[in-house]
PDB file of N, CA and C in Angstrom:
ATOM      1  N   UNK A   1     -11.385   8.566  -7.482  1.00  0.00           N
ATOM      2  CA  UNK A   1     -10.818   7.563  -6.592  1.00  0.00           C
ATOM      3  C   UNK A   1     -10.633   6.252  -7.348  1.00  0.00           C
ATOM      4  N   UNK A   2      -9.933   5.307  -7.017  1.00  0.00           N
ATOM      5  CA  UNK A   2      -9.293   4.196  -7.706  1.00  0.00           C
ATOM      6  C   UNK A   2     -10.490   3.134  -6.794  1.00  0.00           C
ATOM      7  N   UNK A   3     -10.500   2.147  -7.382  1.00  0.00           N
ATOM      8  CA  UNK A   3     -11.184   1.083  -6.940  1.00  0.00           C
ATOM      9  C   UNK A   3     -10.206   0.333  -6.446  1.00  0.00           C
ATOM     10  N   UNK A   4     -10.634  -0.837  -5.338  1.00  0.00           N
ATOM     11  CA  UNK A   4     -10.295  -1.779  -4.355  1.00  0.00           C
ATOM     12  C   UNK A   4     -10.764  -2.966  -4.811  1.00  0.00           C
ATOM     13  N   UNK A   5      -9.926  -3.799  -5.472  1.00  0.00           N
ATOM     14  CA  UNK A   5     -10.581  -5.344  -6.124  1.00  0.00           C
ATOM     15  C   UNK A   5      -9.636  -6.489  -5.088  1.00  0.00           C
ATOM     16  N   UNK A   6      -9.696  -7.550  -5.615  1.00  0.00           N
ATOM     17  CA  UNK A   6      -9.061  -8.344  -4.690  1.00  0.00           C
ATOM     18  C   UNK A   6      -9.036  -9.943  -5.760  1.00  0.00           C
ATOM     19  N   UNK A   7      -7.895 -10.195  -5.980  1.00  0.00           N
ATOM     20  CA  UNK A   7      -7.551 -11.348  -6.811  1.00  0.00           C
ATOM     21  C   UNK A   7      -8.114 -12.689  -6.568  1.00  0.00           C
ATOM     22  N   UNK A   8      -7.801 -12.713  -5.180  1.00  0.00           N
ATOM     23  CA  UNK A   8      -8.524 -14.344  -4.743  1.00  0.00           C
ATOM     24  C   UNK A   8      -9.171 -13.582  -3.168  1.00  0.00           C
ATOM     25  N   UNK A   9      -9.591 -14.565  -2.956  1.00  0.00           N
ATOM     26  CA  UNK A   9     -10.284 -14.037  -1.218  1.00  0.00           C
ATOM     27  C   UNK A   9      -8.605 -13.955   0.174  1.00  0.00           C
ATOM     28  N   UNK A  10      -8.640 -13.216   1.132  1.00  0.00           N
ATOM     29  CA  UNK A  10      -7.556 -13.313   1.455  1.00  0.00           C
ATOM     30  C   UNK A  10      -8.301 -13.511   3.035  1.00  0.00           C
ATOM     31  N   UNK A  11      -9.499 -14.398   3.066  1.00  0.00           N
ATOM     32  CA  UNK A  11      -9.798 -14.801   4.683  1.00  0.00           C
ATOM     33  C   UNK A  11      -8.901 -15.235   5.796  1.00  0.00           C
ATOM     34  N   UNK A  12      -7.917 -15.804   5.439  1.00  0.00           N
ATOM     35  CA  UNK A  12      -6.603 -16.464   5.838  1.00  0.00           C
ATOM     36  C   UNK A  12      -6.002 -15.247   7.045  1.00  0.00           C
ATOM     37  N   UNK A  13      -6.235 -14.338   6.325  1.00  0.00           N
ATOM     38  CA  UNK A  13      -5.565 -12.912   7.028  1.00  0.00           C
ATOM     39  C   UNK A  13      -6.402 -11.939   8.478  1.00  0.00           C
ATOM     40  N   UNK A  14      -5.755 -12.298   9.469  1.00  0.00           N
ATOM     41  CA  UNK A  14      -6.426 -11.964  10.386  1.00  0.00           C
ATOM     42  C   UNK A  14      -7.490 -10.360  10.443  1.00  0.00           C
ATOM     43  N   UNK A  15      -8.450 -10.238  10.805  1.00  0.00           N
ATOM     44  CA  UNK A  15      -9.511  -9.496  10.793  1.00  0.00           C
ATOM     45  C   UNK A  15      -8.612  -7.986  10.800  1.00  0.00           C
ATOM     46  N   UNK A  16      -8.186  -7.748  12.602  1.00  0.00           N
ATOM     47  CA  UNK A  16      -7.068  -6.363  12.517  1.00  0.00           C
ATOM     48  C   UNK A  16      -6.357  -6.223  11.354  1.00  0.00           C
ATOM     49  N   UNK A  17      -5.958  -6.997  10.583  1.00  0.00           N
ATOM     50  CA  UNK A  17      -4.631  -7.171  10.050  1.00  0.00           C
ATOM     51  C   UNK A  17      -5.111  -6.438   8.346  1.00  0.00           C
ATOM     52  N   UNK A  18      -6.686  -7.198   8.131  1.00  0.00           N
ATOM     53  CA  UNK A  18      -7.368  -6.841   6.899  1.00  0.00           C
ATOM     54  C   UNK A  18      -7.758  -5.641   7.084  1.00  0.00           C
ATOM     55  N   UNK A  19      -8.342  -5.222   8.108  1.00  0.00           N
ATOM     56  CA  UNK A  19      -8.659  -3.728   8.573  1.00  0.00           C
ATOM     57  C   UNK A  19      -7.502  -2.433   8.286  1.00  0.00           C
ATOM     58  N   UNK A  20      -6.310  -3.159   8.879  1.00  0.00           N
ATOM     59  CA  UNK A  20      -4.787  -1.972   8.297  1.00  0.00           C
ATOM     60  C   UNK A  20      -4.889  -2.058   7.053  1.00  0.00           C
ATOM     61  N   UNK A  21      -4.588  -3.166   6.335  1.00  0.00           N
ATOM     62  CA  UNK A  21      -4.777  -3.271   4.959  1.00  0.00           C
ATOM     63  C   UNK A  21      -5.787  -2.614   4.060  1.00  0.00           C
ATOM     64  N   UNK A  22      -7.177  -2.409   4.151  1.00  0.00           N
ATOM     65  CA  UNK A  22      -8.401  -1.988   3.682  1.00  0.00           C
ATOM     66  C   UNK A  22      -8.037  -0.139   3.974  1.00  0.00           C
ATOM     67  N   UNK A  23      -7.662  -0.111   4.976  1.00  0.00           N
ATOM     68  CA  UNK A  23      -7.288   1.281   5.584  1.00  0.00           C
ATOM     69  C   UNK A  23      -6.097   2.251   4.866  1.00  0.00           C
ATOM     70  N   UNK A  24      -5.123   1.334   4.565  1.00  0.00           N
ATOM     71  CA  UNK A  24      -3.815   2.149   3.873  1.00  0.00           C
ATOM     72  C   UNK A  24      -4.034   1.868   2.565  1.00  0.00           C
ATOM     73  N   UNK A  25      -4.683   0.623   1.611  1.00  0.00           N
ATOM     74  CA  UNK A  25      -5.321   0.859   0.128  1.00  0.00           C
ATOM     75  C   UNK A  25      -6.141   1.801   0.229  1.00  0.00           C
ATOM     76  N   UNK A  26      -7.277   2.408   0.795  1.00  0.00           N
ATOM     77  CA  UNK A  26      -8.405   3.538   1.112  1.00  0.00           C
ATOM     78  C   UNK A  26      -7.659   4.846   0.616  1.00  0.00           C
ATOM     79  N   UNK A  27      -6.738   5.027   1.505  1.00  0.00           N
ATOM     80  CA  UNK A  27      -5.411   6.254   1.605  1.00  0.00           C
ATOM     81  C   UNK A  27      -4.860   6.181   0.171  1.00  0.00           C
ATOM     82  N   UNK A  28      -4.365   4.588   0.113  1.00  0.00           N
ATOM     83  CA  UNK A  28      -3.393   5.126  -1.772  1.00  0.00           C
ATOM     84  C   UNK A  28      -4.464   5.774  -3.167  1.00  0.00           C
ATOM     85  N   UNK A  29      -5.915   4.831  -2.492  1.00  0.00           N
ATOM     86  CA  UNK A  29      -6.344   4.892  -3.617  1.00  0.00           C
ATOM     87  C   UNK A  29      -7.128   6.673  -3.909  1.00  0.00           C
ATOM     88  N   UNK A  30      -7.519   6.797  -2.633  1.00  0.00           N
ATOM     89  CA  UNK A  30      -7.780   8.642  -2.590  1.00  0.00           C
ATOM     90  C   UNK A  30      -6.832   9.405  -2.889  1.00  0.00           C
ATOM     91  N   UNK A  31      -5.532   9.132  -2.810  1.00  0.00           N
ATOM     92  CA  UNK A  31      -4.159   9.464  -3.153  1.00  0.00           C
ATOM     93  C   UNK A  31      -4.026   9.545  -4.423  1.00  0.00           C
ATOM     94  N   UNK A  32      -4.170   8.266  -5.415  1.00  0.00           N
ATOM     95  CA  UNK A  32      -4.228   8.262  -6.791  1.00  0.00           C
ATOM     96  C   UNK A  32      -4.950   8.994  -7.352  1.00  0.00           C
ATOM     97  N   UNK A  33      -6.705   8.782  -7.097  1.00  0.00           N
ATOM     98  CA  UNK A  33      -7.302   9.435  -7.751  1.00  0.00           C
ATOM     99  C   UNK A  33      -7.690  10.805  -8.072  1.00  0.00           C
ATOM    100  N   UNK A  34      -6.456  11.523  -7.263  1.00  0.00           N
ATOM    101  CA  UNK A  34      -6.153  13.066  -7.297  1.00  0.00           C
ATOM    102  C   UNK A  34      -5.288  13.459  -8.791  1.00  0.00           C
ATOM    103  N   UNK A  35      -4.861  12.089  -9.227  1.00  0.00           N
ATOM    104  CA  UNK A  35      -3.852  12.101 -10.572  1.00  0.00           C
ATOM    105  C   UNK A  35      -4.583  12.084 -11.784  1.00  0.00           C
ATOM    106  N   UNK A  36      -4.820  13.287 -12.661  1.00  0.00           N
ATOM    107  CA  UNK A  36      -5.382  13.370 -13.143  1.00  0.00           C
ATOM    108  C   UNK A  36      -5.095  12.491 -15.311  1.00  0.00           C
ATOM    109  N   UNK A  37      -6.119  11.167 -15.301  1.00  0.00           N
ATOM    110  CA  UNK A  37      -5.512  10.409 -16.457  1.00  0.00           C
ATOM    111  C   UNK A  37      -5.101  11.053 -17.133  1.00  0.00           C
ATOM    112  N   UNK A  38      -4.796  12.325 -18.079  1.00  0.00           N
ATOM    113  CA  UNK A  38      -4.571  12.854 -18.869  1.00  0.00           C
ATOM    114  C   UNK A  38      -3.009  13.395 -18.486  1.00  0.00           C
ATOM    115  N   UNK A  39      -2.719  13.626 -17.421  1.00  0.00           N
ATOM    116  CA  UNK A  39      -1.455  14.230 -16.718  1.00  0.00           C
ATOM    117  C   UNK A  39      -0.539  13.034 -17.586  1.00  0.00           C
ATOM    118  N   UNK A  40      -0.816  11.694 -17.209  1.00  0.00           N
ATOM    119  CA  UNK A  40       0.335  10.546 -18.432  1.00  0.00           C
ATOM    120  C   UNK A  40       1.607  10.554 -17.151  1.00  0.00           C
ATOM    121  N   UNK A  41       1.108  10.476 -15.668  1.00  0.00           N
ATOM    122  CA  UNK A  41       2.544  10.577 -15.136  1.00  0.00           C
ATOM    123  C   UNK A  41       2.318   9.437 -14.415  1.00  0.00           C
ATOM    124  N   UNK A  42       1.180   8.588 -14.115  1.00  0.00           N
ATOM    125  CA  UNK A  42       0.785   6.932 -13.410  1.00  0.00           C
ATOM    126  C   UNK A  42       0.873   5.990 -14.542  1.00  0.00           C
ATOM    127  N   UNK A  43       1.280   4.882 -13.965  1.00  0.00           N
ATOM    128  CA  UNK A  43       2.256   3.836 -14.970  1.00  0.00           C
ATOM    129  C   UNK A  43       1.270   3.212 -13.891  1.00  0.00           C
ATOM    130  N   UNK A  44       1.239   1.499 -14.203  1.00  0.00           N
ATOM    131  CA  UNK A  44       0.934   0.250 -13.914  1.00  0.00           C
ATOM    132  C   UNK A  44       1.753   0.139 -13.291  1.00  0.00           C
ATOM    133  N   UNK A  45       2.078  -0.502 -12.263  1.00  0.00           N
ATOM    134  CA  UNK A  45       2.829  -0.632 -11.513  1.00  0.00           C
ATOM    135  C   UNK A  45       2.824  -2.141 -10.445  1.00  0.00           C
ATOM    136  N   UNK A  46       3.726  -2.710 -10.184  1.00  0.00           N
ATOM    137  CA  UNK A  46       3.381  -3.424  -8.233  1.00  0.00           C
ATOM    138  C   UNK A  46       4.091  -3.036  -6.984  1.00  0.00           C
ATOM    139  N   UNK A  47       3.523  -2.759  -6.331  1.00  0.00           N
ATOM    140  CA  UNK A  47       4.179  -2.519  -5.018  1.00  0.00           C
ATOM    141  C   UNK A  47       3.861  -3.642  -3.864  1.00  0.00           C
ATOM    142  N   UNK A  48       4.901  -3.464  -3.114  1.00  0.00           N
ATOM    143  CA  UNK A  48       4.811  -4.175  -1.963  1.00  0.00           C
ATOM    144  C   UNK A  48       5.222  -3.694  -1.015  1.00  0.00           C
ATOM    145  N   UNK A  49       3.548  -3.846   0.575  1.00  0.00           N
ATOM    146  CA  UNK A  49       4.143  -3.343   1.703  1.00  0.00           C
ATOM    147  C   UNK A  49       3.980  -3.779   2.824  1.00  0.00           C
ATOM    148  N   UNK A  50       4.446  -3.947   3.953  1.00  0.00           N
ATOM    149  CA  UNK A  50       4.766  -4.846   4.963  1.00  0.00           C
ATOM    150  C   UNK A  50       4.127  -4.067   6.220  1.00  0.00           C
ATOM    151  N   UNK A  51       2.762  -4.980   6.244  1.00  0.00           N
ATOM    152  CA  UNK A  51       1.977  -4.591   7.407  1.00  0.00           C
ATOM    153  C   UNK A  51       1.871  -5.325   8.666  1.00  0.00           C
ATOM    154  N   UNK A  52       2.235  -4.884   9.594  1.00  0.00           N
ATOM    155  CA  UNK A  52       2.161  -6.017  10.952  1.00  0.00           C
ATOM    156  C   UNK A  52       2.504  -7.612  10.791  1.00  0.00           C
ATOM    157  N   UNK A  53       3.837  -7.552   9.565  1.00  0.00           N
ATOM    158  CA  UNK A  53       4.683  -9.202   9.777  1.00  0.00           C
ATOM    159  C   UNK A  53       3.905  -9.611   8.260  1.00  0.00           C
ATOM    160  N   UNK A  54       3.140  -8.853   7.887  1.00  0.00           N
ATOM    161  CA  UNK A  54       2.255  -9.221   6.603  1.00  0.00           C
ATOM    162  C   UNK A  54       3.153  -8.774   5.343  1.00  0.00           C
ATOM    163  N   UNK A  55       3.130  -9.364   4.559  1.00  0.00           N
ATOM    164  CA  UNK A  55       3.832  -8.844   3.017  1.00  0.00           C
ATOM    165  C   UNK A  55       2.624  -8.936   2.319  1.00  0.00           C
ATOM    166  N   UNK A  56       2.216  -7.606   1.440  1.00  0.00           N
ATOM    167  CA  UNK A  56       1.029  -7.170   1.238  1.00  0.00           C
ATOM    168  C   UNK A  56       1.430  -6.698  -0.554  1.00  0.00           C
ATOM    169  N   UNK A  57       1.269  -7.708  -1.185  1.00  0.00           N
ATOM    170  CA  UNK A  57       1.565  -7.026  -3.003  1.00  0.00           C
ATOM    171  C   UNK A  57      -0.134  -6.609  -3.652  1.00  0.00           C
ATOM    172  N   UNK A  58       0.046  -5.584  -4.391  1.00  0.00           N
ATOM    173  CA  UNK A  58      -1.021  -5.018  -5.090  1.00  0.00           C
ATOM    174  C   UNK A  58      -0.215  -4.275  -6.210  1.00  0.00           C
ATOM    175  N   UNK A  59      -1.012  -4.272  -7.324  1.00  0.00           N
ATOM    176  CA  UNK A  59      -1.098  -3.645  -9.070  1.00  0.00           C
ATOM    177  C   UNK A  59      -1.891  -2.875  -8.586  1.00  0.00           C
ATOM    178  N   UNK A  60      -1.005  -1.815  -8.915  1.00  0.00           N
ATOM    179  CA  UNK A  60      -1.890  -0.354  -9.792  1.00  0.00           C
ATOM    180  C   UNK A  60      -1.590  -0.830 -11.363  1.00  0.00           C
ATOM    181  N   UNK A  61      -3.223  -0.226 -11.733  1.00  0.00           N
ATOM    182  CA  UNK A  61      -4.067  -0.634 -12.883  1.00  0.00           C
ATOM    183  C   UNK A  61      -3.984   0.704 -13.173  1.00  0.00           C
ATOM    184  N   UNK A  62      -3.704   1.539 -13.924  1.00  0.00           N
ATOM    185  CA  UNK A  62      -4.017   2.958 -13.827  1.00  0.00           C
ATOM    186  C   UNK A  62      -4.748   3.042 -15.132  1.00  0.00           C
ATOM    187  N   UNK A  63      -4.565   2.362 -16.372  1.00  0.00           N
ATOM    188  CA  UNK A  63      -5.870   2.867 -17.127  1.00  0.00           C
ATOM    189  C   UNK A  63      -7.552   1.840 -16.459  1.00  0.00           C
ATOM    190  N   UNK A  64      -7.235   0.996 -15.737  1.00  0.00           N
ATOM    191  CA  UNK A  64      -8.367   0.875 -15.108  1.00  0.00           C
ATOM    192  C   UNK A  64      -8.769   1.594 -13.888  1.00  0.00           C
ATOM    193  N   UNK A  65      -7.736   2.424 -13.438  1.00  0.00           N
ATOM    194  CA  UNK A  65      -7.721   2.877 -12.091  1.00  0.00           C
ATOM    195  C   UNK A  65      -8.157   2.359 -11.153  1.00  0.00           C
ATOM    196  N   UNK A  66      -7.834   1.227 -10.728  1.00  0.00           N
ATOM    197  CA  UNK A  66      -7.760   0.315 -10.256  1.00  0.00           C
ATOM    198  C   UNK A  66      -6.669  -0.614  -8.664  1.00  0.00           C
ATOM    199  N   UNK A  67      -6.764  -0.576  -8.181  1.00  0.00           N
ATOM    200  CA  UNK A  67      -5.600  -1.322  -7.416  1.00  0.00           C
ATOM    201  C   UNK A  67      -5.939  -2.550  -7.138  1.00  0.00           C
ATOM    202  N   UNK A  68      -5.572  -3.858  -7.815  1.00  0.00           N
ATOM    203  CA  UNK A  68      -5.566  -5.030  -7.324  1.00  0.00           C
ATOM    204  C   UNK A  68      -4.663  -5.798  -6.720  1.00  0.00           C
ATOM    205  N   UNK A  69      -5.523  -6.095  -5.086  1.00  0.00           N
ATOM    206  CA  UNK A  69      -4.940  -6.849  -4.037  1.00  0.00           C
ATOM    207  C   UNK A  69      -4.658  -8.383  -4.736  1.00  0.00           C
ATOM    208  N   UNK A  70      -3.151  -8.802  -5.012  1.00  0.00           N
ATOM    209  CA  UNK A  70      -2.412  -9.555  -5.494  1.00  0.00           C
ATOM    210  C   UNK A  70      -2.289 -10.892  -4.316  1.00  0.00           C
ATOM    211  N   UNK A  71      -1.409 -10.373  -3.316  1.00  0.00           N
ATOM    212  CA  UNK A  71      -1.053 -11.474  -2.227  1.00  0.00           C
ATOM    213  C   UNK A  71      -1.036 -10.900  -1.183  1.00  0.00           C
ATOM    214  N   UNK A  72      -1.129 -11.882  -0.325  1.00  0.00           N
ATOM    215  CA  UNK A  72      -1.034 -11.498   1.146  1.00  0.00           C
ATOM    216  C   UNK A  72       0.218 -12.901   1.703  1.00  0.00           C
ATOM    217  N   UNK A  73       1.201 -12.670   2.403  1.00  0.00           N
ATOM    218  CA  UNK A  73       1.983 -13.318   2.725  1.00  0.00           C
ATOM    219  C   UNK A  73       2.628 -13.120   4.262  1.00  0.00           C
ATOM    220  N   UNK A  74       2.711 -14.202   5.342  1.00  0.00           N
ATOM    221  CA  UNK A  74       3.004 -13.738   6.562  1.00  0.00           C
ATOM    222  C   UNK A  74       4.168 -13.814   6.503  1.00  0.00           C
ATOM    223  N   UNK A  75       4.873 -13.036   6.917  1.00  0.00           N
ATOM    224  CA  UNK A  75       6.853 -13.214   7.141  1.00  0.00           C
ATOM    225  C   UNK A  75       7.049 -13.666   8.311  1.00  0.00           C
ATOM    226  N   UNK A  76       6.407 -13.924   9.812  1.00  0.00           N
ATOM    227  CA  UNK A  76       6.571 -14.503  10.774  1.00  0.00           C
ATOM    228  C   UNK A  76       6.526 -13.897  12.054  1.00  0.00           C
ATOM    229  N   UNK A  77       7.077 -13.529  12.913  1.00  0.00           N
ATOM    230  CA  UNK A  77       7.332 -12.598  14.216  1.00  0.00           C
ATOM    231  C   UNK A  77       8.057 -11.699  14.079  1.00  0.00           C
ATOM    232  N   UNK A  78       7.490 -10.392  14.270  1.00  0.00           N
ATOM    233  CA  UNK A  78       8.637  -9.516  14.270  1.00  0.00           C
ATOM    234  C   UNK A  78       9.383  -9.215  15.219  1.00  0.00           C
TER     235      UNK A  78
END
């Protein structure tokens, strides 16, 4: 399994909101760590994904195996 780090603190971000978030990194990162390092097919990467009005960026670290929570950003009302 990949680890869950976090760049700066993201308290700002409502409790439910960190909970989806903590919940769908949980999922990628059990997801990843089915990829086995030697396979050479996970790259470093950033993604970004849009949770309840939230814009949510995180790095995959893959020789650290790793996913670091980057930003958290509100886009407004949906």
């Amino acid at each position: 399994m990949f680890e869950i780090a976090f760049a700066k603190q993201f308290d700002y971000v409502p409790e439910d909101v960190r909970a989806r978030i903590d919940l769908r990194l949980r999922n990628i990162a059990s997801s990843l760590g089915n990829i086995q390092k030697d396979q050479g097919t996970l790259q470093d990467s950033v993604v970004v994904l849009v949770i309840d009005a939230w814009r949510i960026q995180y790095r995959v670290e893959a020789s650290a195996r790793r996913l670091l929570l980057e930003e958290a950003l509100f886009l407004g009302r949906e």
